[in-house]
PDB file of N, CA and C in Angstrom:
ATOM      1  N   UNK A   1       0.848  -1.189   0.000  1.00  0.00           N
ATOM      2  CA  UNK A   1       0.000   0.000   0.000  1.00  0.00           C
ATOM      3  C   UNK A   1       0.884   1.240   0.000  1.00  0.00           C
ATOM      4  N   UNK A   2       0.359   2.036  -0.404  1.00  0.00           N
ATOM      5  CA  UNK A   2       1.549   3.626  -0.950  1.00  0.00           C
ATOM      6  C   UNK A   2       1.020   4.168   0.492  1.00  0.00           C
ATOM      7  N   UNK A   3       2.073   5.050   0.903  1.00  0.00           N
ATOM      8  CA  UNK A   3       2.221   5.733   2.183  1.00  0.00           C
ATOM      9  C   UNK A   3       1.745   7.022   1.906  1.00  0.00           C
ATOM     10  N   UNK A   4       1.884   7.418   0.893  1.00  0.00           N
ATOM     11  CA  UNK A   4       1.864   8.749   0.330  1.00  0.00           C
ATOM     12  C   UNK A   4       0.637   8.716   0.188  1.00  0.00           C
ATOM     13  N   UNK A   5       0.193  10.296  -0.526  1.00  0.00           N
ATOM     14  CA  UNK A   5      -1.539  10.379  -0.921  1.00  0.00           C
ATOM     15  C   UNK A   5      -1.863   9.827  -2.294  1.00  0.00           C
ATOM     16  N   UNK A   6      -2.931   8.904  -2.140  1.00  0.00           N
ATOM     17  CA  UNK A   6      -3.231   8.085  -3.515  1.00  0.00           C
ATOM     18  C   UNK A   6      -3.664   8.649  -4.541  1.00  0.00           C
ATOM     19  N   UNK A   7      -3.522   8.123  -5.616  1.00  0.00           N
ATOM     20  CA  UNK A   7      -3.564   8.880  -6.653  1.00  0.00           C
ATOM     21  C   UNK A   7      -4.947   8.086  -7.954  1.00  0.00           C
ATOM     22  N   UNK A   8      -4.383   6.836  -7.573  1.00  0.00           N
ATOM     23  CA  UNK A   8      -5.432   5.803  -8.066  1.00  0.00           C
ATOM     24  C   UNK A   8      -5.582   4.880  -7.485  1.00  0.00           C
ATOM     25  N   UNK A   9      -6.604   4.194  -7.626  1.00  0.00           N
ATOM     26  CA  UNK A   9      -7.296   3.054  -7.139  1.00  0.00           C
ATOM     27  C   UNK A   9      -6.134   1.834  -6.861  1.00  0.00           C
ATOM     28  N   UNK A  10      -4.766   1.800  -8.151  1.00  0.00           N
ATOM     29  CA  UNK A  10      -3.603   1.518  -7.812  1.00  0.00           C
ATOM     30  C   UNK A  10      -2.705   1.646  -6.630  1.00  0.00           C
ATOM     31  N   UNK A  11      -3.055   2.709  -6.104  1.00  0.00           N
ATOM     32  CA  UNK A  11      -2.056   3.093  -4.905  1.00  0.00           C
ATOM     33  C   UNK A  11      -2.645   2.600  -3.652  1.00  0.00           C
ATOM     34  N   UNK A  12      -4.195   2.058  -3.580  1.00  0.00           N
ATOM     35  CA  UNK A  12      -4.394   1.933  -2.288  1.00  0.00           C
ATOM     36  C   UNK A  12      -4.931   0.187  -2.380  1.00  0.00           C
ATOM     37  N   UNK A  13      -4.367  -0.640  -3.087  1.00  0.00           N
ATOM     38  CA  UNK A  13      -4.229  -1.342  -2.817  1.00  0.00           C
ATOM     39  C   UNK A  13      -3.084  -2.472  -2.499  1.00  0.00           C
ATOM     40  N   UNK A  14      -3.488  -3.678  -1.861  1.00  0.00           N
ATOM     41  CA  UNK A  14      -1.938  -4.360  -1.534  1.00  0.00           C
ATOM     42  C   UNK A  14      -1.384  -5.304  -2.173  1.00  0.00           C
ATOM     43  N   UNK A  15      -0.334  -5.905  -1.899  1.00  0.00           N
ATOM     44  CA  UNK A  15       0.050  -6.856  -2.539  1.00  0.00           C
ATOM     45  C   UNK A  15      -0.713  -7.976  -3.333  1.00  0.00           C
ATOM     46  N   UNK A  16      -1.620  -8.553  -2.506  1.00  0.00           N
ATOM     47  CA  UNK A  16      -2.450  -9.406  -2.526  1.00  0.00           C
ATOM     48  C   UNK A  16      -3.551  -9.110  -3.227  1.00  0.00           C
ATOM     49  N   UNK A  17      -3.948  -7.559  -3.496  1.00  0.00           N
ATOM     50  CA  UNK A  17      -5.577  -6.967  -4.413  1.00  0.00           C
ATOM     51  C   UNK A  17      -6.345  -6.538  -3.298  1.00  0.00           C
ATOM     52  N   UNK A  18      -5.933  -6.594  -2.645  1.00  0.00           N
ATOM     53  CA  UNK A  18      -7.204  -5.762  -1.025  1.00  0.00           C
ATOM     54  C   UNK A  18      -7.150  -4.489  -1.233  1.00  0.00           C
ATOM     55  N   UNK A  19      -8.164  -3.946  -1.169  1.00  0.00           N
ATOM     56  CA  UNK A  19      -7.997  -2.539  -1.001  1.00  0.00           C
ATOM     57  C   UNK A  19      -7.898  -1.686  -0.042  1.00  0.00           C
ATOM     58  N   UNK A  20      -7.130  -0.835   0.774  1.00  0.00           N
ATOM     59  CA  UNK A  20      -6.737  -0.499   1.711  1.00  0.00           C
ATOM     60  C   UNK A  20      -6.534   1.161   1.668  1.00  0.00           C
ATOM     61  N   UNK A  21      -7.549   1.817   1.871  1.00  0.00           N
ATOM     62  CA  UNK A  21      -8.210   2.937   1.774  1.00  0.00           C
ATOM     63  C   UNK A  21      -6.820   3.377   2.477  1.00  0.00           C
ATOM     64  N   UNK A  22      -6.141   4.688   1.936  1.00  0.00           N
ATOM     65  CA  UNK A  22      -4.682   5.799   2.822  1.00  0.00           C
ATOM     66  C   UNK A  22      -5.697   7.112   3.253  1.00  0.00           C
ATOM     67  N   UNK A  23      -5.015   6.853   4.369  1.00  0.00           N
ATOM     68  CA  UNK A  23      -5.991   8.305   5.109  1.00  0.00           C
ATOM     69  C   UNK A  23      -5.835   9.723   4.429  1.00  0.00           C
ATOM     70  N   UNK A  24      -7.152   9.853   4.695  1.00  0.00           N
ATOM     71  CA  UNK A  24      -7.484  11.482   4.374  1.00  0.00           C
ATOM     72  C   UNK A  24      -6.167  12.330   4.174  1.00  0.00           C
ATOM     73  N   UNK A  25      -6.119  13.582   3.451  1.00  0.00           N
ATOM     74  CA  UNK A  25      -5.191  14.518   4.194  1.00  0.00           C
ATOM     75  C   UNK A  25      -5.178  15.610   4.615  1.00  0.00           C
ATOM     76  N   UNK A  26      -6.796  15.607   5.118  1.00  0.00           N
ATOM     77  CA  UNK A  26      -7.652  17.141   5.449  1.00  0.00           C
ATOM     78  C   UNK A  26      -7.938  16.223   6.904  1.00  0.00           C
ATOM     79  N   UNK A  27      -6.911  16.133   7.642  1.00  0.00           N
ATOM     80  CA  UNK A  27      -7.960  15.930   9.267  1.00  0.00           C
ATOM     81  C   UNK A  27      -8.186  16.977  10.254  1.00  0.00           C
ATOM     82  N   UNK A  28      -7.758  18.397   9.606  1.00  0.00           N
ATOM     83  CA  UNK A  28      -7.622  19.667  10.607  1.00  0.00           C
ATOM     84  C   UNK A  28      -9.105  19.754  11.262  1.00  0.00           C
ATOM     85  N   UNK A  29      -9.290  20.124  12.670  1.00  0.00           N
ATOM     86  CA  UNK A  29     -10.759  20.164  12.835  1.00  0.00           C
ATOM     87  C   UNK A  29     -10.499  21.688  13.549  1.00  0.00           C
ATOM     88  N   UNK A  30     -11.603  22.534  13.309  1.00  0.00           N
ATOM     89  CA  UNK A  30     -11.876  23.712  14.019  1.00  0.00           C
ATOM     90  C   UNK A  30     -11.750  23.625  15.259  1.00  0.00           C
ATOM     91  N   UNK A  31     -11.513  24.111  16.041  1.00  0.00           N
ATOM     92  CA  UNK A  31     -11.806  23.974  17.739  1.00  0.00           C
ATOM     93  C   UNK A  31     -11.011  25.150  18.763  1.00  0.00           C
ATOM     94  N   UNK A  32     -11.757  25.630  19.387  1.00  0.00           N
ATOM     95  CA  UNK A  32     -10.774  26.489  20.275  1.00  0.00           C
ATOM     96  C   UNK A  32      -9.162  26.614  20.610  1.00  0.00           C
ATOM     97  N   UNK A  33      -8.690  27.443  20.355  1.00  0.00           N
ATOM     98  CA  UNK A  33      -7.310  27.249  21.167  1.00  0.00           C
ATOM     99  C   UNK A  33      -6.416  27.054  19.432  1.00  0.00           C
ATOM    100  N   UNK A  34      -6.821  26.845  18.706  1.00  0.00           N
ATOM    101  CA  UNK A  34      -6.369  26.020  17.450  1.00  0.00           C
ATOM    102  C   UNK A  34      -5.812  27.113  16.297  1.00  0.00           C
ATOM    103  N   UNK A  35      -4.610  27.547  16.091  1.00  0.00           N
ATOM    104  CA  UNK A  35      -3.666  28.130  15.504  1.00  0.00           C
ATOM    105  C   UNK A  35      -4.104  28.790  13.631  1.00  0.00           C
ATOM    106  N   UNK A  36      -4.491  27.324  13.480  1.00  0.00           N
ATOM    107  CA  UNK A  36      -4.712  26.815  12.347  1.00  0.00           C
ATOM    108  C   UNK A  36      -6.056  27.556  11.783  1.00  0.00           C
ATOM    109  N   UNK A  37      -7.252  26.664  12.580  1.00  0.00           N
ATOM    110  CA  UNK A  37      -8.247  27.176  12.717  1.00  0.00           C
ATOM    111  C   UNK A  37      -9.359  26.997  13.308  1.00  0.00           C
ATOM    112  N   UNK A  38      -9.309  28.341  13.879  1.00  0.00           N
ATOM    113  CA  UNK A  38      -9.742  29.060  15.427  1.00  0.00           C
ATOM    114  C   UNK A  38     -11.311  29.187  14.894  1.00  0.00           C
ATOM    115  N   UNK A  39     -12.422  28.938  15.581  1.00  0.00           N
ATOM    116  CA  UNK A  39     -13.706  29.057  15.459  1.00  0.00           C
ATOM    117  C   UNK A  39     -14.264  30.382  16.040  1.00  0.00           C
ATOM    118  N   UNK A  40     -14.631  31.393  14.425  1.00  0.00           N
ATOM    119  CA  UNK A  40     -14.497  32.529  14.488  1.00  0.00           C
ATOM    120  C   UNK A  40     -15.850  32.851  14.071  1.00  0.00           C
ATOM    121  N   UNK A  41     -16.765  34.057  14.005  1.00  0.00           N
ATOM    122  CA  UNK A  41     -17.734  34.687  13.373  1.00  0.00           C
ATOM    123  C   UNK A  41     -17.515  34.954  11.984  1.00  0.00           C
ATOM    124  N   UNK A  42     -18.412  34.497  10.722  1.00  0.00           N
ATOM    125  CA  UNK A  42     -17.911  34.782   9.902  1.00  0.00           C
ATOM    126  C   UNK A  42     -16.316  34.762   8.805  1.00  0.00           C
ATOM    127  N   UNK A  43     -15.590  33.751   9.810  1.00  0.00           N
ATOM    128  CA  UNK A  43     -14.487  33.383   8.536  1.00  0.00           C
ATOM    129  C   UNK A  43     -14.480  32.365   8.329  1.00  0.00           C
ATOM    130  N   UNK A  44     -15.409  31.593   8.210  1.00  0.00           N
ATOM    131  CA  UNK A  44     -15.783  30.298   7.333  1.00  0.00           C
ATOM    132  C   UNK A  44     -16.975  30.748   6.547  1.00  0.00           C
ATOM    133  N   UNK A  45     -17.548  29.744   5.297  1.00  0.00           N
ATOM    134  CA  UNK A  45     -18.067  30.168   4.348  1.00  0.00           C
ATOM    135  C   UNK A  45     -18.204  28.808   3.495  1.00  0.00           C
ATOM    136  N   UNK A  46     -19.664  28.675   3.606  1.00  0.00           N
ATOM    137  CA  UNK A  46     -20.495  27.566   2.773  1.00  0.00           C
ATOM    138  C   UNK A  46     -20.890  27.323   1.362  1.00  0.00           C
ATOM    139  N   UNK A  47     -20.219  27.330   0.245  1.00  0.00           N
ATOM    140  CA  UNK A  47     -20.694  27.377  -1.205  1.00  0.00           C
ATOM    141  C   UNK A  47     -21.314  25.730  -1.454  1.00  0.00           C
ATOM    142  N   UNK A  48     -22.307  25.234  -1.089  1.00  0.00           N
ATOM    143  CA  UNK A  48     -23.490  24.435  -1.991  1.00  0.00           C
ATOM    144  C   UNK A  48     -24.136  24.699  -2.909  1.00  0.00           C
ATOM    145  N   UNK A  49     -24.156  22.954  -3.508  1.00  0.00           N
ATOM    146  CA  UNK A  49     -25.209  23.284  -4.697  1.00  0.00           C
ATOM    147  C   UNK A  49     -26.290  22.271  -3.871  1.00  0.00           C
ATOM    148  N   UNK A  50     -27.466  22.202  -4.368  1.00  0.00           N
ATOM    149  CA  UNK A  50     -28.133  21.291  -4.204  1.00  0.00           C
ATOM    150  C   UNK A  50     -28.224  19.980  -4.356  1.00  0.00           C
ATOM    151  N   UNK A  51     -27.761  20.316  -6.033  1.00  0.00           N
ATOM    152  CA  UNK A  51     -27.557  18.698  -6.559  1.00  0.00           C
ATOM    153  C   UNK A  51     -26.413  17.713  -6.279  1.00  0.00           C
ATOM    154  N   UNK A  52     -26.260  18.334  -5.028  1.00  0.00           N
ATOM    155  CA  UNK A  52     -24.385  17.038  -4.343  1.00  0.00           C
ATOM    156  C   UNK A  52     -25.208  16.746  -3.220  1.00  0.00           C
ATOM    157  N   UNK A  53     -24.996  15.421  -3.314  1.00  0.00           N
ATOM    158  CA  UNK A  53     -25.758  14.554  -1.794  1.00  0.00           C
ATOM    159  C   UNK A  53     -24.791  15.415  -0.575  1.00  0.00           C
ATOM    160  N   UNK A  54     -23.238  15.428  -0.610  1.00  0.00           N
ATOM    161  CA  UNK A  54     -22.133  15.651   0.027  1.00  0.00           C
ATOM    162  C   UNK A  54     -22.480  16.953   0.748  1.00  0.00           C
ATOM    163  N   UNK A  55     -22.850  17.784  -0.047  1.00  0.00           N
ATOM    164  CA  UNK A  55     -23.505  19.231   0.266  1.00  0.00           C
ATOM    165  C   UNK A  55     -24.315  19.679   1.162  1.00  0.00           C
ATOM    166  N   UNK A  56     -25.722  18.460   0.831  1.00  0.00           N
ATOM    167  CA  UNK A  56     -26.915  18.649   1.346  1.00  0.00           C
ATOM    168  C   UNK A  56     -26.614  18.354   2.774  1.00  0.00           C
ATOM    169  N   UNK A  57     -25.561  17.338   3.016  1.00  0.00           N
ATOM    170  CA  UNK A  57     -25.159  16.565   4.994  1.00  0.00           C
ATOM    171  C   UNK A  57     -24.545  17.929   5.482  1.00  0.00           C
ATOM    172  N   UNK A  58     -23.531  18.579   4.529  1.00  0.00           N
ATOM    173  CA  UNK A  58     -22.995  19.311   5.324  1.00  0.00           C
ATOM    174  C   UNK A  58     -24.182  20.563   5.797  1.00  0.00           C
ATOM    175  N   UNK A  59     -25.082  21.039   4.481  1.00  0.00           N
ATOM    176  CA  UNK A  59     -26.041  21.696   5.037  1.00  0.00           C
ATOM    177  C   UNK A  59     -26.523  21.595   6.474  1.00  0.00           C
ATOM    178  N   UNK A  60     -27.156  20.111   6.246  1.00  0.00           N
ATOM    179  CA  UNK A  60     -28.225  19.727   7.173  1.00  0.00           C
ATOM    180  C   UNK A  60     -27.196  19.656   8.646  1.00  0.00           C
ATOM    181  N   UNK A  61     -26.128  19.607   8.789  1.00  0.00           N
ATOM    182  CA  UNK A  61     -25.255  19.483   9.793  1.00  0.00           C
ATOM    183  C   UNK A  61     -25.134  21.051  10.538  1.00  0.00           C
ATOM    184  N   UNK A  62     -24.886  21.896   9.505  1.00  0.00           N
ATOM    185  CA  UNK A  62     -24.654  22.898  10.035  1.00  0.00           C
ATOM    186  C   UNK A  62     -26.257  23.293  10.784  1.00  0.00           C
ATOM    187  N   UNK A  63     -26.631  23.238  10.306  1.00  0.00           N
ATOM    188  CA  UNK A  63     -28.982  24.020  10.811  1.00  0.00           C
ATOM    189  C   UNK A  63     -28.820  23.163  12.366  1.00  0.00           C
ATOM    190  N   UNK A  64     -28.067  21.782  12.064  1.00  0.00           N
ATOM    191  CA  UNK A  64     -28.979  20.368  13.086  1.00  0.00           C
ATOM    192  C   UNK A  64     -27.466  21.160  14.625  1.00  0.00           C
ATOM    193  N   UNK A  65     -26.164  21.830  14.203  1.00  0.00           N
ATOM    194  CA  UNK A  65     -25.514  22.225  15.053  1.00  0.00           C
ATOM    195  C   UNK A  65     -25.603  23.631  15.391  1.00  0.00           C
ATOM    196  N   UNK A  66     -26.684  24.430  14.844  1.00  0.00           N
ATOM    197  CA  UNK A  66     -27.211  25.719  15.216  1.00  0.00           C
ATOM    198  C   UNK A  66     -25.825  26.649  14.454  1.00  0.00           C
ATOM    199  N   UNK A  67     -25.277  26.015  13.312  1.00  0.00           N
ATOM    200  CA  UNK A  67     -24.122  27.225  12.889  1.00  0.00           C
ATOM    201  C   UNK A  67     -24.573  28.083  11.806  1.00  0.00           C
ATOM    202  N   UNK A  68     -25.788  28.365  11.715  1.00  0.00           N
ATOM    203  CA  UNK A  68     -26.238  29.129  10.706  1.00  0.00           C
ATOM    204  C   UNK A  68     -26.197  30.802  10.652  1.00  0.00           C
ATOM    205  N   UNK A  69     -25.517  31.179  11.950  1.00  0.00           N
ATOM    206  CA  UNK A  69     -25.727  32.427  12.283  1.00  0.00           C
ATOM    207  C   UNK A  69     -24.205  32.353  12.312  1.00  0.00           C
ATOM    208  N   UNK A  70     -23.751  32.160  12.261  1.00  0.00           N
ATOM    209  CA  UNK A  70     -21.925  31.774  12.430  1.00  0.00           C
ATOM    210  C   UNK A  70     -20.899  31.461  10.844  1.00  0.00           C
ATOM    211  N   UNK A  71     -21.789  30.744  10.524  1.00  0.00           N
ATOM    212  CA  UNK A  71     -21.402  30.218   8.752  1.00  0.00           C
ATOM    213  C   UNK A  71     -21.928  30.880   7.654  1.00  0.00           C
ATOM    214  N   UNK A  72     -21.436  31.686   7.203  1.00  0.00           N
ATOM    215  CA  UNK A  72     -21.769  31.993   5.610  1.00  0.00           C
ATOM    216  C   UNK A  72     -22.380  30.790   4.972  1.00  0.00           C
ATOM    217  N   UNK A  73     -23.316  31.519   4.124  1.00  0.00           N
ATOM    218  CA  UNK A  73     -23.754  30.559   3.173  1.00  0.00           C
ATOM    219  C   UNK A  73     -24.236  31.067   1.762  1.00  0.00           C
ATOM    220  N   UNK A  74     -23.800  29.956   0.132  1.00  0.00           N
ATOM    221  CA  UNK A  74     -24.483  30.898  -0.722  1.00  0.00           C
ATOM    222  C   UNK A  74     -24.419  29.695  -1.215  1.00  0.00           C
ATOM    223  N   UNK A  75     -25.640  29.035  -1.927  1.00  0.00           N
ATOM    224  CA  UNK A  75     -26.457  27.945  -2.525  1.00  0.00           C
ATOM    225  C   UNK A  75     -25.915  28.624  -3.977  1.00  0.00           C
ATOM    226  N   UNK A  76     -25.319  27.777  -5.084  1.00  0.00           N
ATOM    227  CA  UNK A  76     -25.142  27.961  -6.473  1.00  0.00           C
ATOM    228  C   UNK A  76     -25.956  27.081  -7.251  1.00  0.00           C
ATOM    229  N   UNK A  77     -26.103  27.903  -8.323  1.00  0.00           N
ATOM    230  CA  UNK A  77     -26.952  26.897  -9.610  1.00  0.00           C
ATOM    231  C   UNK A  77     -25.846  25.272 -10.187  1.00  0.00           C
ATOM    232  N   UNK A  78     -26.735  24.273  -9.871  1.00  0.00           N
ATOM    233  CA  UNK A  78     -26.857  23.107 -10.032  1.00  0.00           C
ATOM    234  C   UNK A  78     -25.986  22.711 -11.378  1.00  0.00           C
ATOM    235  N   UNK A  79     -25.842  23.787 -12.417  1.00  0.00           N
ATOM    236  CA  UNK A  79     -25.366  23.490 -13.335  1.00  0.00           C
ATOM    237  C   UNK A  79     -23.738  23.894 -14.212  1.00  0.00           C
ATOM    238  N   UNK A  80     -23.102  23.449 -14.923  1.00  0.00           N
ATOM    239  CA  UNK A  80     -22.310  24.401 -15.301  1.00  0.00           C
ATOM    240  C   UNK A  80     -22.094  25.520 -16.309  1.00  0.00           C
ATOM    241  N   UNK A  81     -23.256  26.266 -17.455  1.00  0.00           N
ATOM    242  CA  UNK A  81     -23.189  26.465 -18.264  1.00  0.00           C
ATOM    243  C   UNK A  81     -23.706  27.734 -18.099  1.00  0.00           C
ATOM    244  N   UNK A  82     -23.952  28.456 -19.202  1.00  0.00           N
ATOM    245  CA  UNK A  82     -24.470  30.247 -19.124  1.00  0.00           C
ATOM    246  C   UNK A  82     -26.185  29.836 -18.167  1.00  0.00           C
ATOM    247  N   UNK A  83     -26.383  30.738 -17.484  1.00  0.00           N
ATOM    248  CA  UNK A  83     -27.974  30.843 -17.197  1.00  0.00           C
ATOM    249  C   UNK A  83     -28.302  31.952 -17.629  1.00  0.00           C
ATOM    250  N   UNK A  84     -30.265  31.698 -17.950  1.00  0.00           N
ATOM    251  CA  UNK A  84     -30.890  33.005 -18.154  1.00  0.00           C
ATOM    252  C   UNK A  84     -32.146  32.854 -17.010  1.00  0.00           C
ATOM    253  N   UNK A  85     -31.573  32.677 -15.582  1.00  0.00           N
ATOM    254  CA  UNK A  85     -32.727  33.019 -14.838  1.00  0.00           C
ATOM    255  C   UNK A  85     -32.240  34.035 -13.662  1.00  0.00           C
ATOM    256  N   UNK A  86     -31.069  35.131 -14.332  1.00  0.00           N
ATOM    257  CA  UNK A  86     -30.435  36.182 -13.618  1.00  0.00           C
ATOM    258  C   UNK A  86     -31.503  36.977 -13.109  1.00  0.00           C
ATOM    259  N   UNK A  87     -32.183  37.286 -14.079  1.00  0.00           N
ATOM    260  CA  UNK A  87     -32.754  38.602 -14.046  1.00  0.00           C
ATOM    261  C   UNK A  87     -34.102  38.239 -13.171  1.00  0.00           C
ATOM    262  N   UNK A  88     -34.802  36.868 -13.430  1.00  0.00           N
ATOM    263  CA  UNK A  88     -35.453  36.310 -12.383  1.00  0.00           C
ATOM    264  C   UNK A  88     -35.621  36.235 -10.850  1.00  0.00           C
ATOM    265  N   UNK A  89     -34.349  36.221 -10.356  1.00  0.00           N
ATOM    266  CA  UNK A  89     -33.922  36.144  -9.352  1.00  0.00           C
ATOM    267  C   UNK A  89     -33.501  37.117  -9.037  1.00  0.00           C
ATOM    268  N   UNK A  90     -33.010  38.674  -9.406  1.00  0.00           N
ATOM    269  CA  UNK A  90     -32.655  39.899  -9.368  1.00  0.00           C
ATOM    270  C   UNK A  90     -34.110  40.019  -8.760  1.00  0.00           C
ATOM    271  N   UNK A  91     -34.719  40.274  -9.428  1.00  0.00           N
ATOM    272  CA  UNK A  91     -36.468  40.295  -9.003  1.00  0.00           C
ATOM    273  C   UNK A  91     -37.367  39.561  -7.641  1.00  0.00           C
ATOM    274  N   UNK A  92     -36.570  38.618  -7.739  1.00  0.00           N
ATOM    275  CA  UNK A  92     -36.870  37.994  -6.404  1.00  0.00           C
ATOM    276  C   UNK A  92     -36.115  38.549  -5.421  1.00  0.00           C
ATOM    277  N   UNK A  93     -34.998  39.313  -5.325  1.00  0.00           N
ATOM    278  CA  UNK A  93     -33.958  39.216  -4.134  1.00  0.00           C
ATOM    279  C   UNK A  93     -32.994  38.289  -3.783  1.00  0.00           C
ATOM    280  N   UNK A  94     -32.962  37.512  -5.003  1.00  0.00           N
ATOM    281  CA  UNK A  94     -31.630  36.592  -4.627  1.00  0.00           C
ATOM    282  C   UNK A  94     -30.552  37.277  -4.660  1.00  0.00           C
ATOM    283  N   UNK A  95     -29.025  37.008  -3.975  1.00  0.00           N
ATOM    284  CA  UNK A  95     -28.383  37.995  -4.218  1.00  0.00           C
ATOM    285  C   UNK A  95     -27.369  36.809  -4.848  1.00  0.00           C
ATOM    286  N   UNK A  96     -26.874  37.209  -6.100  1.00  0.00           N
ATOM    287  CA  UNK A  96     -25.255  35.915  -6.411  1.00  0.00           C
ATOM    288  C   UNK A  96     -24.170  36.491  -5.928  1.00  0.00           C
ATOM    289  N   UNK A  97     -23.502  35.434  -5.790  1.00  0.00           N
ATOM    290  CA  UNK A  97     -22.224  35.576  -4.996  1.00  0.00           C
ATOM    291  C   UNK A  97     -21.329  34.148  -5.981  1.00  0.00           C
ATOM    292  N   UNK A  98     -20.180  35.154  -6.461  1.00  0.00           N
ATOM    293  CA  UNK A  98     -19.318  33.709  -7.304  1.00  0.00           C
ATOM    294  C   UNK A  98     -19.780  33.002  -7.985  1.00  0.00           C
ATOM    295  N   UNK A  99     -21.369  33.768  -8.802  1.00  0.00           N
ATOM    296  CA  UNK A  99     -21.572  32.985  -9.827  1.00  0.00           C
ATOM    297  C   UNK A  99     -22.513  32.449  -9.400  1.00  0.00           C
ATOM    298  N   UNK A 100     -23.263  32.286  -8.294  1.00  0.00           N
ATOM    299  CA  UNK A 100     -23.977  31.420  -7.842  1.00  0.00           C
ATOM    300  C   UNK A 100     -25.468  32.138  -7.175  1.00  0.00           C
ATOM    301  N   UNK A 101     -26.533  31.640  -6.402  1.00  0.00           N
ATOM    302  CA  UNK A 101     -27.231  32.363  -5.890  1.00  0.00           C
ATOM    303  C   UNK A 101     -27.402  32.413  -4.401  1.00  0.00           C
ATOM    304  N   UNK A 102     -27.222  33.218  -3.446  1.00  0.00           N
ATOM    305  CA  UNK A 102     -27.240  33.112  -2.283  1.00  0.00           C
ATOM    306  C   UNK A 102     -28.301  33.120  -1.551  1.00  0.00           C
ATOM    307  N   UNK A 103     -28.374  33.413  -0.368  1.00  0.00           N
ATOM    308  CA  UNK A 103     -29.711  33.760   0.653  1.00  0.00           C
ATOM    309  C   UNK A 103     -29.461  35.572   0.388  1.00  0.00           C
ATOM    310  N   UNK A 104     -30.959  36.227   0.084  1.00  0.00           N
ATOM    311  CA  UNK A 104     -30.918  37.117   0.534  1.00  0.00           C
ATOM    312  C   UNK A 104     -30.483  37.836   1.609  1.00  0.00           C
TER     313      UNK A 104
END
């Protein structure tokens, strides 16, 4: 098994064909006291789309740990290509942010 960070499905397995998942290399966690990163008002920041399952947990994580007043957030369009529902949403009060559409 490669020690290093994998690259393909090649690297994380063993001699034998087992596959042997190499750890993460994002294990930093927020938490008091923490250099790195310190759990602050506003300097973290949520860009979701809807259409990522991955997205929707972290959503639902943040509402279910009350960080909604603490975390930025701006929901983007689902897709990658030109849109024409700018002006739609101008009208509604959406506000975009990076291309995307946020919470008013």
């Amino acid at each position: 098994m490669a020690t290093n960070k994998a690259r393909t499905a090649l690297d994380e397995s063993s001699k034998d064909g087992a596959f042997q998942r190499v750890d993460a290399v994002h294990r930093n966690v927020i938490e008091p006291g923490s250099d790195t990163y310190p759990p602050e008002k506003d300097r973290y920041h949520l860009y979701i789309s809807y259409a990522c399952p991955w997205a929707n947990r972290c959503l639902a994580t943040m509402y279910l740990k009350g960080l909604e007043d603490i975390i930025g957030l701006s929901i983007v369009h689902p897709t990658w290509q030109v849109i024409t529902w700018a002006r739609e949403d101008r009208q509604a009060g959406v506000k975009h942010v990076a291309g995307g559409a946020g919470r008013p």
